[in-house]
N, C-alpha and C. Protein backbone atom coordinates (compact mmCIF):
# COMPACT_ATOMS: atom_id res chain seq x y z
N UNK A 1 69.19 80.27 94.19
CA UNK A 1 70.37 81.11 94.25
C UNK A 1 69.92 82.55 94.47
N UNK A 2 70.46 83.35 95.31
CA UNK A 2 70.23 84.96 95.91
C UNK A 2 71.44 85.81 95.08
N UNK A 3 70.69 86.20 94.39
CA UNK A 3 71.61 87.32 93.13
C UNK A 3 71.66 89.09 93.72
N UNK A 4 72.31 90.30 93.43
CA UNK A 4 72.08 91.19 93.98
C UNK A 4 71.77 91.66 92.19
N UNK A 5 70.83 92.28 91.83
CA UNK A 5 70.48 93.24 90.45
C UNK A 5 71.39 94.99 90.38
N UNK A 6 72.16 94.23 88.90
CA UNK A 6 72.57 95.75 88.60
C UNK A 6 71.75 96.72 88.36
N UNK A 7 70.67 96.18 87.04
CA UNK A 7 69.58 97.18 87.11
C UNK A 7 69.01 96.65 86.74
N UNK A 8 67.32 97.68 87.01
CA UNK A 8 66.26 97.25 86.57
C UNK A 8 65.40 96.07 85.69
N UNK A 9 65.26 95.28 85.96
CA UNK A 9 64.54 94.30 85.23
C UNK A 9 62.96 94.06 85.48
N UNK A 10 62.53 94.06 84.70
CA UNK A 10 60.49 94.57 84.93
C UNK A 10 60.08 92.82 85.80
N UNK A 11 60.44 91.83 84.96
CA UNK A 11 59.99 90.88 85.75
C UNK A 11 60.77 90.33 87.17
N UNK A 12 62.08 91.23 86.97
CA UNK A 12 62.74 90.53 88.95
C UNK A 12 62.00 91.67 89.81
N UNK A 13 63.28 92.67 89.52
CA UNK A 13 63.29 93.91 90.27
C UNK A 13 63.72 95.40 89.65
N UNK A 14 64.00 95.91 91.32
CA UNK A 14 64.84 97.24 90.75
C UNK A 14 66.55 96.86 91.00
N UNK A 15 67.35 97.84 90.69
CA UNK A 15 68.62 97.84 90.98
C UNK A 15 69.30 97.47 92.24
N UNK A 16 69.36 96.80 92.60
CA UNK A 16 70.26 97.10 94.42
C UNK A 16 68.79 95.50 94.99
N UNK A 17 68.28 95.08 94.25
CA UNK A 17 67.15 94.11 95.04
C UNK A 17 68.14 92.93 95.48
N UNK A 18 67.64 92.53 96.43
CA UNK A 18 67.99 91.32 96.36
C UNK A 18 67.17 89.86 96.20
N UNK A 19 67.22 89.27 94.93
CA UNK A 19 66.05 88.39 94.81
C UNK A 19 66.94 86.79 94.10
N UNK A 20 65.92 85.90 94.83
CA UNK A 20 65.87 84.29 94.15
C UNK A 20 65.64 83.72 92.98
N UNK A 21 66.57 83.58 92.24
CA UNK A 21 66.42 82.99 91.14
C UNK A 21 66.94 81.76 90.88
N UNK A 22 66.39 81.09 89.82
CA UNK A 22 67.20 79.47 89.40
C UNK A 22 68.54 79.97 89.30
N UNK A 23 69.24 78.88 89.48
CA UNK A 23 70.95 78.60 89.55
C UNK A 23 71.66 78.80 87.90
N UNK A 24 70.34 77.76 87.08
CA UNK A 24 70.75 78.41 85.52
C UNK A 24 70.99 79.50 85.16
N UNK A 25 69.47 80.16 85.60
CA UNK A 25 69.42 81.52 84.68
C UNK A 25 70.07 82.82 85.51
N UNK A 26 71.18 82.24 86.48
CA UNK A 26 71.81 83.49 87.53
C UNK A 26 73.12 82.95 86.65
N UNK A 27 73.37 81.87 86.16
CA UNK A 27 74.96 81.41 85.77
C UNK A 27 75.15 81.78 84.25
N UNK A 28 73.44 81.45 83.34
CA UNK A 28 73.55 81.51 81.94
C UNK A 28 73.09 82.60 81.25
N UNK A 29 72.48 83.57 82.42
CA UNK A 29 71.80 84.75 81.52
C UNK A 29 72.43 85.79 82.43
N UNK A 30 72.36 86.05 84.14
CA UNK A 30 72.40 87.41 84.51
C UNK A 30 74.02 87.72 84.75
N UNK A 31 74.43 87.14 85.22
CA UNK A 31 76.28 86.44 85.33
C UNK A 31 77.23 87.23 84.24
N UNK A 32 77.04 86.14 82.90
CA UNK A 32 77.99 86.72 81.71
C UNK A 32 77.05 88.10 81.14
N UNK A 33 76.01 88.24 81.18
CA UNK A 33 75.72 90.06 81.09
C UNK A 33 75.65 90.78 82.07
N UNK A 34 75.85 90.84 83.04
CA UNK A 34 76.74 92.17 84.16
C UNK A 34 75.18 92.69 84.32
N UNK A 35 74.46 91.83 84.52
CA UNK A 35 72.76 91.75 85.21
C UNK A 35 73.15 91.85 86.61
N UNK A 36 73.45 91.02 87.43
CA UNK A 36 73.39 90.55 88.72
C UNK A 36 75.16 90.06 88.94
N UNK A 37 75.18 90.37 90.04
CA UNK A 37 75.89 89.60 91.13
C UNK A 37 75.26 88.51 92.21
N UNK A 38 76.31 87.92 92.63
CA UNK A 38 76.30 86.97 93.30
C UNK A 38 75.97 87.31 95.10
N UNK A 39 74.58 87.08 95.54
CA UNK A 39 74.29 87.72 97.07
C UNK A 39 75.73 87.12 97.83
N UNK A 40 76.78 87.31 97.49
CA UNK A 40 77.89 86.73 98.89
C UNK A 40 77.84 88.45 100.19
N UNK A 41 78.85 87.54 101.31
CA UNK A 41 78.73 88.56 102.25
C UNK A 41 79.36 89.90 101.42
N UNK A 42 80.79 89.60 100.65
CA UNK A 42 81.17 90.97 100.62
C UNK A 42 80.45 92.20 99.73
N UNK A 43 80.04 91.00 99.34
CA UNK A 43 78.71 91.85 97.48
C UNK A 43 78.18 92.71 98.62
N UNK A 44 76.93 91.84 99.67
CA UNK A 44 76.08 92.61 100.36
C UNK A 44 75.99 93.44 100.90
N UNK A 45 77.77 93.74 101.82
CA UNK A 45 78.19 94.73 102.12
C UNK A 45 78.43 96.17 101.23
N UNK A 46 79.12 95.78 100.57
CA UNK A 46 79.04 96.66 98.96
C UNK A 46 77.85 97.40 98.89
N UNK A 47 76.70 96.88 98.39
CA UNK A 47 75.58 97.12 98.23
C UNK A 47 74.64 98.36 99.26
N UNK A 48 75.19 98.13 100.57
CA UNK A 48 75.04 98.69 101.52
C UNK A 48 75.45 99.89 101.72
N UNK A 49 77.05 99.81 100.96
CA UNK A 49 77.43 100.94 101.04
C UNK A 49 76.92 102.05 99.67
N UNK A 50 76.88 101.22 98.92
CA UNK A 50 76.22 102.10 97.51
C UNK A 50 75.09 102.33 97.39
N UNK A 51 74.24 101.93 98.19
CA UNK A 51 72.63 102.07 98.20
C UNK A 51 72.05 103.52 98.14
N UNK A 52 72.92 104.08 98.77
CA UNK A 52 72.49 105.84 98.86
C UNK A 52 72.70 106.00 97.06
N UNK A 53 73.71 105.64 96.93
CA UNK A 53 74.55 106.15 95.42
C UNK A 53 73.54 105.68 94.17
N UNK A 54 72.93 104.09 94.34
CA UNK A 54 71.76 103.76 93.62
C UNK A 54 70.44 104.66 93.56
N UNK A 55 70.03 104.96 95.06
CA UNK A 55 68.98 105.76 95.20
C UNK A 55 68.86 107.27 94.65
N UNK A 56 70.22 107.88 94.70
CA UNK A 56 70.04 109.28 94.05
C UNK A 56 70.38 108.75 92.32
N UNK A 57 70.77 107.74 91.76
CA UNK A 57 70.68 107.85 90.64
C UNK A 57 69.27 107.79 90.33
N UNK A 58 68.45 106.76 91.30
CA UNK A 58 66.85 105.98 90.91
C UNK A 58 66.21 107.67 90.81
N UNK A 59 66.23 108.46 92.03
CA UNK A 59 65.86 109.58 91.62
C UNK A 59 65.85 110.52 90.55
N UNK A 60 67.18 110.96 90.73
CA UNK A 60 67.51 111.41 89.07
C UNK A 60 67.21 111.19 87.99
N UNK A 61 66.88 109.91 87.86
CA UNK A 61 66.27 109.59 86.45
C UNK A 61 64.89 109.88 86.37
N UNK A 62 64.37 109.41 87.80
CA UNK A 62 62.93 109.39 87.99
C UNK A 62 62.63 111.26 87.17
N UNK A 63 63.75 112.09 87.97
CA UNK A 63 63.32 113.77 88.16
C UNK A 63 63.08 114.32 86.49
N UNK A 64 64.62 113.27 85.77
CA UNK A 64 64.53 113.96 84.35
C UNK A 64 63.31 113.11 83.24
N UNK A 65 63.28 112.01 84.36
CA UNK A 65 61.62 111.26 83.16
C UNK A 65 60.32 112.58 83.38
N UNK A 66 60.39 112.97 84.80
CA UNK A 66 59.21 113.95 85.00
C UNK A 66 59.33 115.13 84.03
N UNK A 67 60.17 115.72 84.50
CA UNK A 67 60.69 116.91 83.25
C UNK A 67 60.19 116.50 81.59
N UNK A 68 60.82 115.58 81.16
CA UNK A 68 60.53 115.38 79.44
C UNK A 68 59.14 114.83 79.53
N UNK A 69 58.71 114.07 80.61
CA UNK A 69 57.20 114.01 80.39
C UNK A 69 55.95 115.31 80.35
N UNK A 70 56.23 116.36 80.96
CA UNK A 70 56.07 117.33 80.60
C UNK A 70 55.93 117.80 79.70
N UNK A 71 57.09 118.12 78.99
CA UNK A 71 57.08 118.72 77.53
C UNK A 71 56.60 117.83 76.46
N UNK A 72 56.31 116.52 76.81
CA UNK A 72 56.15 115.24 76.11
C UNK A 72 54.40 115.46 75.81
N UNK A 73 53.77 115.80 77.25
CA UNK A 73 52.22 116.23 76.80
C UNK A 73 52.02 117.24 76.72
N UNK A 74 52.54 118.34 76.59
CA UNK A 74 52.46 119.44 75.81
C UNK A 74 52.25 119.41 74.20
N UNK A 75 53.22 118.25 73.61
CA UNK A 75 52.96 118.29 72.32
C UNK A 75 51.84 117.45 71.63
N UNK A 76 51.55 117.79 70.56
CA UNK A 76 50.58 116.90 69.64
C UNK A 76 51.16 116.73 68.28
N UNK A 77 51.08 115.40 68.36
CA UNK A 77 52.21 114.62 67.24
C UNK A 77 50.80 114.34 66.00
N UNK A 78 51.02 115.44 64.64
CA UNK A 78 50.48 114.36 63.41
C UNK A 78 50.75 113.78 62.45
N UNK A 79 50.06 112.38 62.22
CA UNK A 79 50.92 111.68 61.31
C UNK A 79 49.73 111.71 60.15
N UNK A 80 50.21 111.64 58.65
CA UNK A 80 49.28 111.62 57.79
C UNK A 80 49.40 110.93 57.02
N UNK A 81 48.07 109.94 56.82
CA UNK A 81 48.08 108.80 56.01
C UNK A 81 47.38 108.69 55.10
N UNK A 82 47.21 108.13 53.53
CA UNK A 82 46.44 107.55 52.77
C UNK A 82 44.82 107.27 53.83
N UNK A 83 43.44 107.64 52.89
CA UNK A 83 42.69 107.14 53.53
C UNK A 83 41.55 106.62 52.20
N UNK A 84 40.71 106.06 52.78
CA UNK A 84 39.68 105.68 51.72
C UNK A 84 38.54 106.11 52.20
N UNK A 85 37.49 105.39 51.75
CA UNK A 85 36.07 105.68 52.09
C UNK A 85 35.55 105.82 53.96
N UNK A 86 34.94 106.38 54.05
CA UNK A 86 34.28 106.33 56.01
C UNK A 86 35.57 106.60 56.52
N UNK A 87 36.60 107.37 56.40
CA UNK A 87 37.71 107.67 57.04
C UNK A 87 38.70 106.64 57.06
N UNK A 88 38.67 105.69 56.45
CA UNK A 88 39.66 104.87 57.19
C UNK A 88 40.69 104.67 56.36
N UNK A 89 41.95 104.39 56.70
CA UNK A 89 43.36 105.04 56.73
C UNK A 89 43.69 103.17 56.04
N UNK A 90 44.55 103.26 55.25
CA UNK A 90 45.31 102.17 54.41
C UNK A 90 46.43 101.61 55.50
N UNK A 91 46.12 100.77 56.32
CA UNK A 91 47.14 100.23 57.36
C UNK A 91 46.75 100.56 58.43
N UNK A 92 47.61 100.77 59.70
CA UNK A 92 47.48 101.50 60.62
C UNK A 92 48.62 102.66 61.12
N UNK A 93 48.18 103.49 62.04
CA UNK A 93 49.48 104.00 62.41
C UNK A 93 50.56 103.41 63.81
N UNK A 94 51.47 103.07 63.55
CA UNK A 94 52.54 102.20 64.49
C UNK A 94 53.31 103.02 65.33
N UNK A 95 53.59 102.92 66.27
CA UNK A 95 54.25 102.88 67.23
C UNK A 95 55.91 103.60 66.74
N UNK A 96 56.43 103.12 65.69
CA UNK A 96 57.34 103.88 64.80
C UNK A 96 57.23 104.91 64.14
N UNK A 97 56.04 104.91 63.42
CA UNK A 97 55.56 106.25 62.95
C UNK A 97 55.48 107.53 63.92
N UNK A 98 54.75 106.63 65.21
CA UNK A 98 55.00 107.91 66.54
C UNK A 98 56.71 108.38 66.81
N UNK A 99 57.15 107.60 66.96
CA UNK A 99 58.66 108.05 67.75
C UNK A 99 59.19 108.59 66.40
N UNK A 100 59.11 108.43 65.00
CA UNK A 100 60.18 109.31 64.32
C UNK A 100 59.56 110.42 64.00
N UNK A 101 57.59 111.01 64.19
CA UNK A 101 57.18 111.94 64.54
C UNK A 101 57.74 112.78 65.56
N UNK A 102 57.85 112.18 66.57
CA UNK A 102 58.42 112.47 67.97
C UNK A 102 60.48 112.89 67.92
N UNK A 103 60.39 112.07 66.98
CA UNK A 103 62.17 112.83 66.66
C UNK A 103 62.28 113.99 65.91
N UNK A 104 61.56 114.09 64.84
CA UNK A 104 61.87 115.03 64.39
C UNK A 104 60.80 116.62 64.71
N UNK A 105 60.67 116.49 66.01
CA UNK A 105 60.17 117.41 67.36
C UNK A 105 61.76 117.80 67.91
N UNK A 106 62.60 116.71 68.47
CA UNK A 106 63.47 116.69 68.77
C UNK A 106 63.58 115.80 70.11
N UNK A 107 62.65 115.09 70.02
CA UNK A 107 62.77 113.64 71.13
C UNK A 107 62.94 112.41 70.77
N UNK A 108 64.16 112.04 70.83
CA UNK A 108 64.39 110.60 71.31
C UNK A 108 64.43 109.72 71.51
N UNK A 109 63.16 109.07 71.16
CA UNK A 109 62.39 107.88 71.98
C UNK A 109 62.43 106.75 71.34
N UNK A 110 62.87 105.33 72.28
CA UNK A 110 62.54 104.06 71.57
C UNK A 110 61.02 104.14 71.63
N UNK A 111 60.63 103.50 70.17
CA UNK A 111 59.11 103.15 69.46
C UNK A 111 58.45 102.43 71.01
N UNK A 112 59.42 100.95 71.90
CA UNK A 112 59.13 99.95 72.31
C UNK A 112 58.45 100.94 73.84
N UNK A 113 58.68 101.97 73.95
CA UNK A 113 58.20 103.15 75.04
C UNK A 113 56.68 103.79 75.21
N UNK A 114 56.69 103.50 73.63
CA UNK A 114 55.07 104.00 73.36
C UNK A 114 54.04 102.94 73.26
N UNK A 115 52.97 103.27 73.89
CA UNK A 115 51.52 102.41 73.92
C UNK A 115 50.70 102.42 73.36
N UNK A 116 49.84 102.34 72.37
CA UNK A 116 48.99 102.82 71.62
C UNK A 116 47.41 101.66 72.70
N UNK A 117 46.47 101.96 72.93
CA UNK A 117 45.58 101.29 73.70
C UNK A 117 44.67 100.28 72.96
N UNK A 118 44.61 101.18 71.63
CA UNK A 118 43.78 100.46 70.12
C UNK A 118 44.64 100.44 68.78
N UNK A 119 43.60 99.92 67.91
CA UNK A 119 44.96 100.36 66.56
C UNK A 119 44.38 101.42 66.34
N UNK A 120 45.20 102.09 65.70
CA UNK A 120 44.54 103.29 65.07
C UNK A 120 44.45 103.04 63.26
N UNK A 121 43.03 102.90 62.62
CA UNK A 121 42.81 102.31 61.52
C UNK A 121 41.62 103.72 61.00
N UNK A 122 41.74 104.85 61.59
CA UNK A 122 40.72 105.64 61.08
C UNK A 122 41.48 107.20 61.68
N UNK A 123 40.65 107.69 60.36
CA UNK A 123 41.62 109.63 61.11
C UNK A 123 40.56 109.72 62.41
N UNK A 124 41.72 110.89 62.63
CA UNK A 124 41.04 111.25 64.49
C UNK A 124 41.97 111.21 65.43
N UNK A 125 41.59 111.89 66.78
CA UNK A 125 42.96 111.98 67.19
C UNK A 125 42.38 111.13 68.29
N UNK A 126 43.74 110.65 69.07
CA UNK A 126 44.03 109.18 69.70
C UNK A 126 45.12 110.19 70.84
N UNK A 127 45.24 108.60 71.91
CA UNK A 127 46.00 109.20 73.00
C UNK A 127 46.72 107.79 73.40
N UNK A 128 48.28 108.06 73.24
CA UNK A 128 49.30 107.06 73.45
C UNK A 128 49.83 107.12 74.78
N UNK A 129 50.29 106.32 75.31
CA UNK A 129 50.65 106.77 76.45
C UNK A 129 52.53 106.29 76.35
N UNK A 130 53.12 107.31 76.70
CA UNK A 130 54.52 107.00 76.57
C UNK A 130 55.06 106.84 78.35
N UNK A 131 55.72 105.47 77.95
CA UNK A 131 56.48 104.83 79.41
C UNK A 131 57.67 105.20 79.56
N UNK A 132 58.27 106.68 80.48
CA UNK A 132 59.37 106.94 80.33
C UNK A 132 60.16 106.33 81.45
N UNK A 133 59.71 106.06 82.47
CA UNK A 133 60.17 105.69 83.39
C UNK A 133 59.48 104.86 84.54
N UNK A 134 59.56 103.96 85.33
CA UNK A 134 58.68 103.05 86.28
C UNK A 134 57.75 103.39 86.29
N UNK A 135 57.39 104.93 86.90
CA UNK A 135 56.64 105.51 88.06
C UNK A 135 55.95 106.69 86.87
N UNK A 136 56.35 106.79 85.21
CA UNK A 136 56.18 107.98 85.28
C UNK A 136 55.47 107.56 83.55
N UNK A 137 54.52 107.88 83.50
CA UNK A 137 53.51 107.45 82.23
C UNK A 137 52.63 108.98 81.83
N UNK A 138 53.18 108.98 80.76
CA UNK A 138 52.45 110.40 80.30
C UNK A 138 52.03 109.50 79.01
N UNK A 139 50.74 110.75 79.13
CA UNK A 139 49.96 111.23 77.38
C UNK A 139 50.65 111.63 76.72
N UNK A 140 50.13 110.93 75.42
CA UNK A 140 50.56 111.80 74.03
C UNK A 140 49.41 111.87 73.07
N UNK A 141 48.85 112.85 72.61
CA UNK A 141 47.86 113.51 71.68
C UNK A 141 48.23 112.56 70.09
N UNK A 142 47.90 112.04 69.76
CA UNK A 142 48.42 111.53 68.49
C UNK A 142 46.74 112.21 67.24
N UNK A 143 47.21 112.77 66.29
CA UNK A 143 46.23 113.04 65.47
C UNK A 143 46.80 113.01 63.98
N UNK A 144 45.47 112.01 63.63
CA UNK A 144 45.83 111.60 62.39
C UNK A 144 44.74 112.09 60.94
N UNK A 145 45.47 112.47 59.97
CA UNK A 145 44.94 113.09 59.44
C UNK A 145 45.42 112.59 57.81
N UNK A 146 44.25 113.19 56.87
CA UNK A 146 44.64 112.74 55.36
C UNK A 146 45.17 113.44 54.62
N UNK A 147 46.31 112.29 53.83
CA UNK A 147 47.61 113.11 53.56
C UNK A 147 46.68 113.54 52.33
N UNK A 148 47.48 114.90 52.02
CA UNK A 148 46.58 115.55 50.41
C UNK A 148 47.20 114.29 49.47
């Protein structure tokens, strides 16, 4: 079955694609959540005509992910943890700990955005990489340090 995508999905496509999927999962998953339409002629036409209208949104978002990524590695986020002997920190630091660091900066961010490459199980500073958008992956300074 040839579906047209409302938006973005990491394993089909982008918005406006037109791609093949099973008959199930176009009837039982993308269908009743307003994922996809149905490739018919008039959809396609549609599509055709909104494609400009998709593309300056794809931009736009792309322009304001660049922007906050910016100010995003500008900052250095620290979190401070319990530690014991040889530096090392009681747990690790998570991915949550970053983003409500990162909120109360005054950003925003789902936790599920940020990457951490290792755990972080020792003070020292580390570098996350936050996924704001397709195309657009910035640093983040993460430094961790012992709480008094």
């Amino acid at each position: 079955m040839q579906v047209i995508l409302n938006e973005d999905m990491p394993a089909l496509g982008k918005a406006g694609d037109v791609v093949k999927v099973a008959d199930g999962f176009g009837r039982n998953f993308l269908f009743p959540l307003k994922k996809a339409l149905p490739a018919t002629e008039s959809n396609l036409k549609k599509l055709e005509q909104d494609r400009k209208i998709i593309e300056a949104k794809r931009e736009k978002a792309k322009k304001e992910a660049e922007e906050l990524g910016q100010k995003i590695t500008a900052l250095s986020i620290t979190v401070e943890k319990q530690a014991g002997e040889e530096d090392k920190i009681f747990g690790s630091v998570s991915t949550r700990e970053i983003a409500d660091e990162l909120s109360k900066q005054g950003f925003s961010l789902d936790k599920r955005l940020i990457l951490l490459k290792e755990q972080v199980r020792k003070l020292g500073e580390y570098t996350a990489e936050v996924h704001l958008h397709g195309d657009v992956i910035v640093p983040l300074k993460v430094v961790v340090t012992k709480k008094s």
